[in-house]
C-alpha atoms as a PDB file:
ATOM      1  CA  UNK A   1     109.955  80.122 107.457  1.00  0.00           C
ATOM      2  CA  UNK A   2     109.677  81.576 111.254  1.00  0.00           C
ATOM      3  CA  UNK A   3     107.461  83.471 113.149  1.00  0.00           C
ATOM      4  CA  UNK A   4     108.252  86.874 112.162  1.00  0.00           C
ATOM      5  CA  UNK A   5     106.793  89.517 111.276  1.00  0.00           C
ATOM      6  CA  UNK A   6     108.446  92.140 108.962  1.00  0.00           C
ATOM      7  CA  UNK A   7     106.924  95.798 109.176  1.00  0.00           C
ATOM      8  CA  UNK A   8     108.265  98.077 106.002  1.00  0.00           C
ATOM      9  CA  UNK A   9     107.953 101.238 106.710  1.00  0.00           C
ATOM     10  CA  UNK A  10     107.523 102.043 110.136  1.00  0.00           C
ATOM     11  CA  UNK A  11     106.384 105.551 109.868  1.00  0.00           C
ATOM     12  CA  UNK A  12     103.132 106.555 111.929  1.00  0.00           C
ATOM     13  CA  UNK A  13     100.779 103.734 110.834  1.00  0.00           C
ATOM     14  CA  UNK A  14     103.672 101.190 110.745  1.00  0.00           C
ATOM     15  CA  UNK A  15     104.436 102.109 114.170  1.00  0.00           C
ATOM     16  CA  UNK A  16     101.335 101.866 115.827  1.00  0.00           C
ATOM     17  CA  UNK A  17     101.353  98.261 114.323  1.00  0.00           C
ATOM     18  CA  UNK A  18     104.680  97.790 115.944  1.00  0.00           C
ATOM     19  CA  UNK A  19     103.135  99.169 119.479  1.00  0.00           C
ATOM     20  CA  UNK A  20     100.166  97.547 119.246  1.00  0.00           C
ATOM     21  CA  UNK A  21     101.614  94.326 118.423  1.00  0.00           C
ATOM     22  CA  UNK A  22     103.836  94.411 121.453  1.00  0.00           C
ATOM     23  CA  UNK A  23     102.141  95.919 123.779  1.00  0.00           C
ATOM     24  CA  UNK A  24      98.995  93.149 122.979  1.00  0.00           C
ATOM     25  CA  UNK A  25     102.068  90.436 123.330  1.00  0.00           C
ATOM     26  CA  UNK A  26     100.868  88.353 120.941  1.00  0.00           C
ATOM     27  CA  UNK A  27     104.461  88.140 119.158  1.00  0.00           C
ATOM     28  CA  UNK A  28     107.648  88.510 121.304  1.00  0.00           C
ATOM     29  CA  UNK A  29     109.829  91.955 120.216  1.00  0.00           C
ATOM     30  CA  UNK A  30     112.321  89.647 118.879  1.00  0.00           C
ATOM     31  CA  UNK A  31     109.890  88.039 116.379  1.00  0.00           C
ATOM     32  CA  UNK A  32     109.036  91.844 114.946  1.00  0.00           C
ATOM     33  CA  UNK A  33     111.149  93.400 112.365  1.00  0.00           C
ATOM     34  CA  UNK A  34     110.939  96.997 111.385  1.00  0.00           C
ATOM     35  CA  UNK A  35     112.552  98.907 108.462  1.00  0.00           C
ATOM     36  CA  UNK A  36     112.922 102.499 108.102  1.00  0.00           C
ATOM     37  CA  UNK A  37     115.112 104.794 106.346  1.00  0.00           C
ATOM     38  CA  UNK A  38     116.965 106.554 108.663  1.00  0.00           C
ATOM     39  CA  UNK A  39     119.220 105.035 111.168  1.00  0.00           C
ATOM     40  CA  UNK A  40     117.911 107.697 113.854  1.00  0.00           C
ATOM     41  CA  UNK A  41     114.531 106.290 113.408  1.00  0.00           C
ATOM     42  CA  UNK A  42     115.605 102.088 113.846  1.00  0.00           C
ATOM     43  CA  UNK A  43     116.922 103.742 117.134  1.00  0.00           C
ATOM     44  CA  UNK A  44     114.096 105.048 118.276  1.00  0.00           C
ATOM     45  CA  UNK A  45     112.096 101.905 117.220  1.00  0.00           C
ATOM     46  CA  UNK A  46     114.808  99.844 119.425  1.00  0.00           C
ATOM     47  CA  UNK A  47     114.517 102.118 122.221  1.00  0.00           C
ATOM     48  CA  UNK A  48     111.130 102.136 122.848  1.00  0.00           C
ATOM     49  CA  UNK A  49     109.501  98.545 121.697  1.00  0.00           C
ATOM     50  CA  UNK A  50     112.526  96.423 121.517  1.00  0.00           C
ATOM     51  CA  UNK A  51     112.257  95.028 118.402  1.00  0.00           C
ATOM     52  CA  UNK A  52     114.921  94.168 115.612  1.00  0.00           C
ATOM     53  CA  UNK A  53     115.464  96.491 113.001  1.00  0.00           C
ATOM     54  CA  UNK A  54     116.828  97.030 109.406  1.00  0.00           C
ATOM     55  CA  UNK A  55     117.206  99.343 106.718  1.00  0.00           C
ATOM     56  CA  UNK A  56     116.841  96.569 104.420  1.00  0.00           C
ATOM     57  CA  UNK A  57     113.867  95.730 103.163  1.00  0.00           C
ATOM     58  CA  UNK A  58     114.808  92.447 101.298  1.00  0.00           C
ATOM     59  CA  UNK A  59     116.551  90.818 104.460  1.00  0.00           C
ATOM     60  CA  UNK A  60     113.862  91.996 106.430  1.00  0.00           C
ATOM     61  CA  UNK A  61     111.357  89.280 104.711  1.00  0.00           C
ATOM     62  CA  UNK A  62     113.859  86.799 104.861  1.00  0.00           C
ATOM     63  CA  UNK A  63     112.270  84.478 107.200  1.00  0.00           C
ATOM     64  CA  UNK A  64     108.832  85.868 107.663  1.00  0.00           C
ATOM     65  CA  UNK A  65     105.734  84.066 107.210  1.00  0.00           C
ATOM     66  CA  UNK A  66     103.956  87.563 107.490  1.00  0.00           C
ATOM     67  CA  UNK A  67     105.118  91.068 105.902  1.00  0.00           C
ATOM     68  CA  UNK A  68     103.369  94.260 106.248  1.00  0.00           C
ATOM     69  CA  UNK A  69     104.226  96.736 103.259  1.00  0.00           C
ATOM     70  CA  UNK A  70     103.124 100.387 105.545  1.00  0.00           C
ATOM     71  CA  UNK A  71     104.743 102.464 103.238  1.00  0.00           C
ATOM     72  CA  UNK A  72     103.556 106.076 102.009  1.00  0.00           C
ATOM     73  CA  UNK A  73     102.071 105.308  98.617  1.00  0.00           C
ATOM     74  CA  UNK A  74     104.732 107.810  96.562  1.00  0.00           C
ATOM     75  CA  UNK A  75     107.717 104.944  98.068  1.00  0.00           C
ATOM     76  CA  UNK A  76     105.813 102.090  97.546  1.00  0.00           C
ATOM     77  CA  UNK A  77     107.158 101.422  93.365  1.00  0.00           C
ATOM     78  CA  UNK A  78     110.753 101.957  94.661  1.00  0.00           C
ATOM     79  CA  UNK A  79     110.176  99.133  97.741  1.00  0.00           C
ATOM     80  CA  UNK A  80     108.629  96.454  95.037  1.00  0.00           C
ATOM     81  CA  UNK A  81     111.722  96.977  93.130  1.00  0.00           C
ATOM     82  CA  UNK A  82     113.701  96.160  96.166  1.00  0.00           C
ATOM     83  CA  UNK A  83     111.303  93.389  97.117  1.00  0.00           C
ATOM     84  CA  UNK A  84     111.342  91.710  93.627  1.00  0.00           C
ATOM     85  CA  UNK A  85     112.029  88.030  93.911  1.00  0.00           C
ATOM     86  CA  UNK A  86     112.521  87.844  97.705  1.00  0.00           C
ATOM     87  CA  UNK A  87     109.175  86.845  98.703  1.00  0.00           C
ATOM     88  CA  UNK A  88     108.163  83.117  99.144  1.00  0.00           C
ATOM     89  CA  UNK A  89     104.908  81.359  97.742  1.00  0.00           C
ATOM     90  CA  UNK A  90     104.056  80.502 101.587  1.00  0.00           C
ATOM     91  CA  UNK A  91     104.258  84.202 102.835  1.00  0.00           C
ATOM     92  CA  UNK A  92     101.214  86.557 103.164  1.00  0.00           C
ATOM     93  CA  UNK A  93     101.389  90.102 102.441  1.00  0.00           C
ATOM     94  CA  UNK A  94      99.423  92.985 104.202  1.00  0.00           C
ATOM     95  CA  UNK A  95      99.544  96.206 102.435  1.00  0.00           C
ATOM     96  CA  UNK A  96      98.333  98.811 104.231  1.00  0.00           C
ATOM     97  CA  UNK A  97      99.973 101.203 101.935  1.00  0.00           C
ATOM     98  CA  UNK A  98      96.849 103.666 101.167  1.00  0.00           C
ATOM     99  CA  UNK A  99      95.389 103.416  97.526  1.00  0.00           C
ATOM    100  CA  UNK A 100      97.407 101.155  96.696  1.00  0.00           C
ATOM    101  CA  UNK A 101      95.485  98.234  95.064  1.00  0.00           C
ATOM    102  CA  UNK A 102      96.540  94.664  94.827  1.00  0.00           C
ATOM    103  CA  UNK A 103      96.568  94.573  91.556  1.00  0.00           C
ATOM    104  CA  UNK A 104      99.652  96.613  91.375  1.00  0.00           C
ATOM    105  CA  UNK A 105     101.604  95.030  93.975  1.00  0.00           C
ATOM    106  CA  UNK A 106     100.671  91.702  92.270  1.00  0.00           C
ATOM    107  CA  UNK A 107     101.911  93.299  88.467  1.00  0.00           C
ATOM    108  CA  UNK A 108     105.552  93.977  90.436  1.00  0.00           C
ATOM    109  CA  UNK A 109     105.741  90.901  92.158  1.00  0.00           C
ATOM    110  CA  UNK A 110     104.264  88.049  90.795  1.00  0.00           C
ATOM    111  CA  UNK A 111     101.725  85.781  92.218  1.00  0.00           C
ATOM    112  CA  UNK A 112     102.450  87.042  95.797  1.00  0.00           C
ATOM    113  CA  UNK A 113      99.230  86.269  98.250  1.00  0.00           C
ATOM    114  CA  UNK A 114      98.423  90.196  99.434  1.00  0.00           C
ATOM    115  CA  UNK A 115      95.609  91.112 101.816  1.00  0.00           C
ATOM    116  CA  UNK A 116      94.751  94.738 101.588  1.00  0.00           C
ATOM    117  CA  UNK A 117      93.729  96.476 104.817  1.00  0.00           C
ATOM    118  CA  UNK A 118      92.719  99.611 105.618  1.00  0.00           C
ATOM    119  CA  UNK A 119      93.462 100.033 109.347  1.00  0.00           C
ATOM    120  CA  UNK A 120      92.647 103.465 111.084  1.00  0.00           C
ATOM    121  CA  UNK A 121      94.811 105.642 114.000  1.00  0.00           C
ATOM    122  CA  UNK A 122      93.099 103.987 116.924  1.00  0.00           C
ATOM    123  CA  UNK A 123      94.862 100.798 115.996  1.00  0.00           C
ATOM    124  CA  UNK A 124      97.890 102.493 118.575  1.00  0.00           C
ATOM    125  CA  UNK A 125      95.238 101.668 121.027  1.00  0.00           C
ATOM    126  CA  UNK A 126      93.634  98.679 120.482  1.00  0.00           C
ATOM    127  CA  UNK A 127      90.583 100.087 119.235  1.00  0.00           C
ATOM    128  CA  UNK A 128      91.331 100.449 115.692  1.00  0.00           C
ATOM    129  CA  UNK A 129      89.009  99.022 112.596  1.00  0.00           C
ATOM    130  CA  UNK A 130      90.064  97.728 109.405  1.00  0.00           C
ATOM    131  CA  UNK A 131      88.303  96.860 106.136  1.00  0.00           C
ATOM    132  CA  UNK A 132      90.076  93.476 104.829  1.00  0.00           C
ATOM    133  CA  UNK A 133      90.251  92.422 100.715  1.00  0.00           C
ATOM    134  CA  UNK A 134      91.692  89.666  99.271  1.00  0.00           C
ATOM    135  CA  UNK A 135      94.031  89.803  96.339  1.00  0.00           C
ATOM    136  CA  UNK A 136      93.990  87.651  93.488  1.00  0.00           C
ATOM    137  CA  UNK A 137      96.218  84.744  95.161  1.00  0.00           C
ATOM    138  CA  UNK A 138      95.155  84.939  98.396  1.00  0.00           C
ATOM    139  CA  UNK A 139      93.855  82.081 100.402  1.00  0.00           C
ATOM    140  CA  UNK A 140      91.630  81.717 103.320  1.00  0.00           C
ATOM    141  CA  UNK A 141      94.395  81.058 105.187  1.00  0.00           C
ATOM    142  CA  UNK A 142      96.095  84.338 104.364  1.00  0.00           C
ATOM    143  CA  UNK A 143      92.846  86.397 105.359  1.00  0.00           C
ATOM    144  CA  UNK A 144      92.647  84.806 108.515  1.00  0.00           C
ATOM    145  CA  UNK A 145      96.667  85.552 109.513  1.00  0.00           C
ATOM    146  CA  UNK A 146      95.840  89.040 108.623  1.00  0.00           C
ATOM    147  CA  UNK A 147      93.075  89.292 110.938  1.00  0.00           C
ATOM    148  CA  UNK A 148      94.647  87.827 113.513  1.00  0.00           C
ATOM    149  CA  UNK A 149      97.239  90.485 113.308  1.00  0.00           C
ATOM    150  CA  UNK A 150      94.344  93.087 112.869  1.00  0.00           C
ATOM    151  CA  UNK A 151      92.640  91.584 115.986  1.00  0.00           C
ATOM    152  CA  UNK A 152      95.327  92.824 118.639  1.00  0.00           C
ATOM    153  CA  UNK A 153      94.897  96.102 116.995  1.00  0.00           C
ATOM    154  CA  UNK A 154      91.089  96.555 117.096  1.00  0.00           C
ATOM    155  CA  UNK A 155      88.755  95.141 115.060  1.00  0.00           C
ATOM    156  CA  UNK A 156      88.561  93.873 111.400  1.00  0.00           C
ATOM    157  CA  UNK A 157      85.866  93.856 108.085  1.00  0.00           C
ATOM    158  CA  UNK A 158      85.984  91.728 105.862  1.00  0.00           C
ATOM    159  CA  UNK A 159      85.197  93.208 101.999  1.00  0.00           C
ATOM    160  CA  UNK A 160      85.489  92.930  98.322  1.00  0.00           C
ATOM    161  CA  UNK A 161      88.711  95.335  97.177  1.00  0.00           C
ATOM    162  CA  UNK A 162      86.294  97.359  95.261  1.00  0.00           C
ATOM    163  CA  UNK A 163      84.805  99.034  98.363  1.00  0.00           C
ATOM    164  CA  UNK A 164      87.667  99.964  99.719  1.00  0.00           C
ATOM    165  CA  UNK A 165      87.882 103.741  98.816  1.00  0.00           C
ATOM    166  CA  UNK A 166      84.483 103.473 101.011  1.00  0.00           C
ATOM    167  CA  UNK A 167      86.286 101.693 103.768  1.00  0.00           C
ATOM    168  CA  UNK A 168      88.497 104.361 103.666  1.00  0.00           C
ATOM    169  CA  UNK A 169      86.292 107.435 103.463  1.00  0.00           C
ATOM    170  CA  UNK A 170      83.931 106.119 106.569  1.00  0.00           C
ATOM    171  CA  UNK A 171      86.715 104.573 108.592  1.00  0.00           C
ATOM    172  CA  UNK A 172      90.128 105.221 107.032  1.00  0.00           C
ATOM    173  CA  UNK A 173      89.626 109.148 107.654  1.00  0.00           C
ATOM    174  CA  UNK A 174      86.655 108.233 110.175  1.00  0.00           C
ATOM    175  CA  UNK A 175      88.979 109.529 113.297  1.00  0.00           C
ATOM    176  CA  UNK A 176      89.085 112.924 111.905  1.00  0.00           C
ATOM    177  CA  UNK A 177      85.100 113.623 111.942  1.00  0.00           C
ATOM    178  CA  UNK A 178      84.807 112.785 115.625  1.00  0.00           C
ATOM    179  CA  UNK A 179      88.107 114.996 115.993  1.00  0.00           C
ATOM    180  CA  UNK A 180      86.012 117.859 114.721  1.00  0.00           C
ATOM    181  CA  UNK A 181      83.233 116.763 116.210  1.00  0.00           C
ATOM    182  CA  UNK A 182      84.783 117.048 119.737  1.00  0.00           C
ATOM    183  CA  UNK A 183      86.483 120.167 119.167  1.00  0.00           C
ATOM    184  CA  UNK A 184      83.534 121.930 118.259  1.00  0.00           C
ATOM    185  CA  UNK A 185      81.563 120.722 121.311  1.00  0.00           C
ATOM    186  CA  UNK A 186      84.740 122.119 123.414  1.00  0.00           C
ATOM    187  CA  UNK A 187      84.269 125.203 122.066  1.00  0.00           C
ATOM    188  CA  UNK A 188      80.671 125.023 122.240  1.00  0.00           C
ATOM    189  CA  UNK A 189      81.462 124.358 126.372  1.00  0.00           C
ATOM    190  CA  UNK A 190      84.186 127.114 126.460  1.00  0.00           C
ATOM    191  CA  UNK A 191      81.368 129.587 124.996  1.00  0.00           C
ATOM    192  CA  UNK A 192      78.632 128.498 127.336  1.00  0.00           C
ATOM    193  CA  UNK A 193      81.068 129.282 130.449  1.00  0.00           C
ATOM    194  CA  UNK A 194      83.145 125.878 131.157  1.00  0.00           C
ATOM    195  CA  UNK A 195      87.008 125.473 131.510  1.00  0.00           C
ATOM    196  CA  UNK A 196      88.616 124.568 128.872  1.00  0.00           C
ATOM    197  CA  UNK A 197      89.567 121.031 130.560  1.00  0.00           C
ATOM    198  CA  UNK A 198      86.261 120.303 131.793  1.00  0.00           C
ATOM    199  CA  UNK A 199      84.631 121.098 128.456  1.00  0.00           C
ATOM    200  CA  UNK A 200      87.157 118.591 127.252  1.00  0.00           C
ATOM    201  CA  UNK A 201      86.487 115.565 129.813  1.00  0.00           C
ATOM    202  CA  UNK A 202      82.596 115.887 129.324  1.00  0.00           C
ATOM    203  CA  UNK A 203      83.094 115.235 125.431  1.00  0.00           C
ATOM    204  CA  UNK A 204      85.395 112.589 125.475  1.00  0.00           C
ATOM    205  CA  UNK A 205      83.835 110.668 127.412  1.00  0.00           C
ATOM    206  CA  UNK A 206      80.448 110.886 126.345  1.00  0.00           C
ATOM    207  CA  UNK A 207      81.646 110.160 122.850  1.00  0.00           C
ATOM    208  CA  UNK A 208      83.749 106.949 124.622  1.00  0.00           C
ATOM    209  CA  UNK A 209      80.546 106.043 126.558  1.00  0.00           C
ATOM    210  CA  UNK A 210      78.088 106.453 123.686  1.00  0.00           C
ATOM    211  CA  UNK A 211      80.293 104.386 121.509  1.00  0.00           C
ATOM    212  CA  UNK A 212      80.550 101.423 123.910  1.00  0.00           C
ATOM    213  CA  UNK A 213      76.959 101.872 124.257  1.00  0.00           C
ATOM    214  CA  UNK A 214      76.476 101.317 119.983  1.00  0.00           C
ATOM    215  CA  UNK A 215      79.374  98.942 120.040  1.00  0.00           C
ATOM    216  CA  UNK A 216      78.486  96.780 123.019  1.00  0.00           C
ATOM    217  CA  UNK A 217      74.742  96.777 123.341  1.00  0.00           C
ATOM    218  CA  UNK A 218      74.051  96.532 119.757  1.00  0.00           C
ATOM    219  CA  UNK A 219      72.087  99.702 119.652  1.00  0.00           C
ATOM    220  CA  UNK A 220      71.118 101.199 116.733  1.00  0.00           C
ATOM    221  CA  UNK A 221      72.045 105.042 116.263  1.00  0.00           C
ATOM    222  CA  UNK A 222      68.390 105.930 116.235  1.00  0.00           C
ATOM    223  CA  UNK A 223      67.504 103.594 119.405  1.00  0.00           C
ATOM    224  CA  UNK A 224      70.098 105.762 121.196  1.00  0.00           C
ATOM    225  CA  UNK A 225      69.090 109.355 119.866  1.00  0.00           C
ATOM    226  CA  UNK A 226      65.183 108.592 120.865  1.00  0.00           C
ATOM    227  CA  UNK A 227      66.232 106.890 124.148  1.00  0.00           C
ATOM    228  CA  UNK A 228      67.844 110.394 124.816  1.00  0.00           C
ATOM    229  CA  UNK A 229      65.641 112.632 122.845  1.00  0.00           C
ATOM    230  CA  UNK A 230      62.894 113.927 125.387  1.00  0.00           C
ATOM    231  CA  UNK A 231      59.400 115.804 123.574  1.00  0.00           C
ATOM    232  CA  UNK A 232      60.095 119.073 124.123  1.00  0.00           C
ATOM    233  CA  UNK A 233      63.137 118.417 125.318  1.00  0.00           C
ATOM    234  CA  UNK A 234      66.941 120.056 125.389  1.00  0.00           C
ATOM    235  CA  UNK A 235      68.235 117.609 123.105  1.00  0.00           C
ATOM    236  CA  UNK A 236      65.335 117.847 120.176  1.00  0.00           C
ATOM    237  CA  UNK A 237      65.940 121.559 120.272  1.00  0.00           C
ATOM    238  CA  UNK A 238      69.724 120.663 119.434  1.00  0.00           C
ATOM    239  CA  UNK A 239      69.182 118.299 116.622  1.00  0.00           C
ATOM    240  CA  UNK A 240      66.399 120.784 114.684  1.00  0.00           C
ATOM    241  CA  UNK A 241      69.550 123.385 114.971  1.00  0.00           C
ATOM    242  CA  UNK A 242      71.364 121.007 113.580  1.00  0.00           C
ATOM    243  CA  UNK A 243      68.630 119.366 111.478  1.00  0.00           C
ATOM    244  CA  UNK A 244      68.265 123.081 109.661  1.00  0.00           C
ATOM    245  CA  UNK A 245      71.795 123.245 109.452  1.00  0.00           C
ATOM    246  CA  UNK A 246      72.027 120.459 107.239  1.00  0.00           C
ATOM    247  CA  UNK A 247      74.887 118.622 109.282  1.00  0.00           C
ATOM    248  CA  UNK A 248      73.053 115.327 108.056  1.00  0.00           C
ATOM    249  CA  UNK A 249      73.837 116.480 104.305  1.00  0.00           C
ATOM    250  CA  UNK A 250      77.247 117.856 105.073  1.00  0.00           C
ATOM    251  CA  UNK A 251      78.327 114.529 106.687  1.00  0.00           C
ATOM    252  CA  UNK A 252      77.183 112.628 103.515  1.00  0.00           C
ATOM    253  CA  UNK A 253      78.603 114.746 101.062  1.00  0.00           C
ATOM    254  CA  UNK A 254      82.041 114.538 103.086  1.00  0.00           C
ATOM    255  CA  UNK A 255      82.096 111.050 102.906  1.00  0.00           C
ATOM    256  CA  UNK A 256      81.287 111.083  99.208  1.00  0.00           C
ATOM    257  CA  UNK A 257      84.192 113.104  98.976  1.00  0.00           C
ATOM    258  CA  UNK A 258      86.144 111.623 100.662  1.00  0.00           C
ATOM    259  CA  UNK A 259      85.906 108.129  98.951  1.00  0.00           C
ATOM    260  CA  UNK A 260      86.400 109.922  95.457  1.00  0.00           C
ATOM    261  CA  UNK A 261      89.409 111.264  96.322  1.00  0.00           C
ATOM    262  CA  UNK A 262      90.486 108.359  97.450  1.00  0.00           C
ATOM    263  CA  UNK A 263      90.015 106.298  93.970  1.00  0.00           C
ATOM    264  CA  UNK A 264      91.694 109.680  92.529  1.00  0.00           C
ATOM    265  CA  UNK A 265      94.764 108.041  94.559  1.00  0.00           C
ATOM    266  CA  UNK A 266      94.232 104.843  93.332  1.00  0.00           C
ATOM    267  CA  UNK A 267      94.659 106.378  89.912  1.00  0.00           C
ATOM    268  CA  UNK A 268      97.627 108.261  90.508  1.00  0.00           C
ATOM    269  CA  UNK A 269      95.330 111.721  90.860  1.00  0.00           C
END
């Protein structure tokens, strides 16, 4: 068994895997195989990262000692069929395939070691976070390959399969809530007299800068909010608007939301 790695699916997510892993150059472009459906898309694959490419998914595991099932979830019983007997005891599988449990991967393909992950879009740059579960089979060894691939993509959780509909509703989707966030303070700028490009560069980077600020000095939220939070203050008269709003509410019911339509997928819903 070599070095490679075999990507299935290289649509968005399995692409920023692809980028991330060669652009971190942990794995040479030649040690990377991607499949994809359409010719047009290997080519583009080629063109920009270099790697090898195939349209078949069996010889595409061939000689990998790790393969990365990034399929949508409505392809994924079609590529087991394709995969069935082709993988080897010593290979570890990644499914990043959302909802997709190891269970059912498992039930098509034997006992295959899988390690489900549940990578989000900043993985394309480095920043990304994953929740990490073990199936069945899996080894030590296998979670550790896994987050060594996760690890030149962002950062990686380990944590039991069942909460990963939770991984997914806080992190999984996670990119999306500061997307809204940050367009609404845009707007917020645009109405209070800013450009529309200034508005922009003050919240992006103050939601860069606070999060390096959580992230690398180990603050907690609240330390932060009463560090900035003056009595009487322009900030405490933003947070009771938003306070009486109920944002705090609406954020937790999203999330709850969010994570039970996520084990609605899991189900087939």
């Amino acid at each position: 068994m070599g070095r490679t790695i075999a990507i299935l699916g290289a649509g968005k997510i399995g692409e920023s895997l692809v980028s991330g892993l060669v652009s971190s150059g942990w794995r040479e472009p030649s040690e990377i195989v991607a499949t994809a459906r359409r010719e047009e898309r290997l080519a583009e694959l080629v063109k920009r990262y270099g790697v090898r490419t195939t349209r078949d998914n069996r010889a595409a595991v061939q000689d990998a000692d790790v393969v990365v099932i990034a399929v949508k979830p409505q392809d994924i019983e079609v590529l087991l069929g394709e995969l069935s007997g082709a993988l080897s005891p010593g290979q570890t599988v990644i499914t990043i395939a959302a909802a997709i449990p190891t269970e059912l991967i498992e039930r098509h393909l034997g006992e295959v070691r899988v390690v489900r992950a549940m990578p989000n879009a900043p993985a394309s740059v480095h920043e990304g976070m994953a929740g990490v579960a073990a199936g069945r089979h899996a080894r030590e060894e296998d979670l550790e390959r896994a987050e060594e691939v996760l690890a030149h993509l962002g950062r990686s959780v380990r944590v039991a399969e069942s909460s990963m509909d939770a991984v997914t509703a806080v992190s999984g989707s996670g990119p999306a809530y500061f997307a809204l966030l940050a367009e609404s303070m845009i707007e917020a700028g645009i109405l209070l007299g800013l450009s529309r490009e200034i508005a922009t560069d003050l919240v992006v980077q103050t939601m860069f800068g606070t999060a390096k600020l959580l992230r690398d000095e180990k603050m907690h939220p609240v330390e932060l909010r009463e560090m900035v939070t003056s009595p009487g203050g322009t900030t405490i008269a933003a947070i009771r608007e938003l306070e009486l709003a109920g944002v705090r509410g609406a954020f937790l019911n999203a999330i709850q939301a969010a994570m039970t339509r996520s084990k609605e997928l899991a189900e087939g819903g």
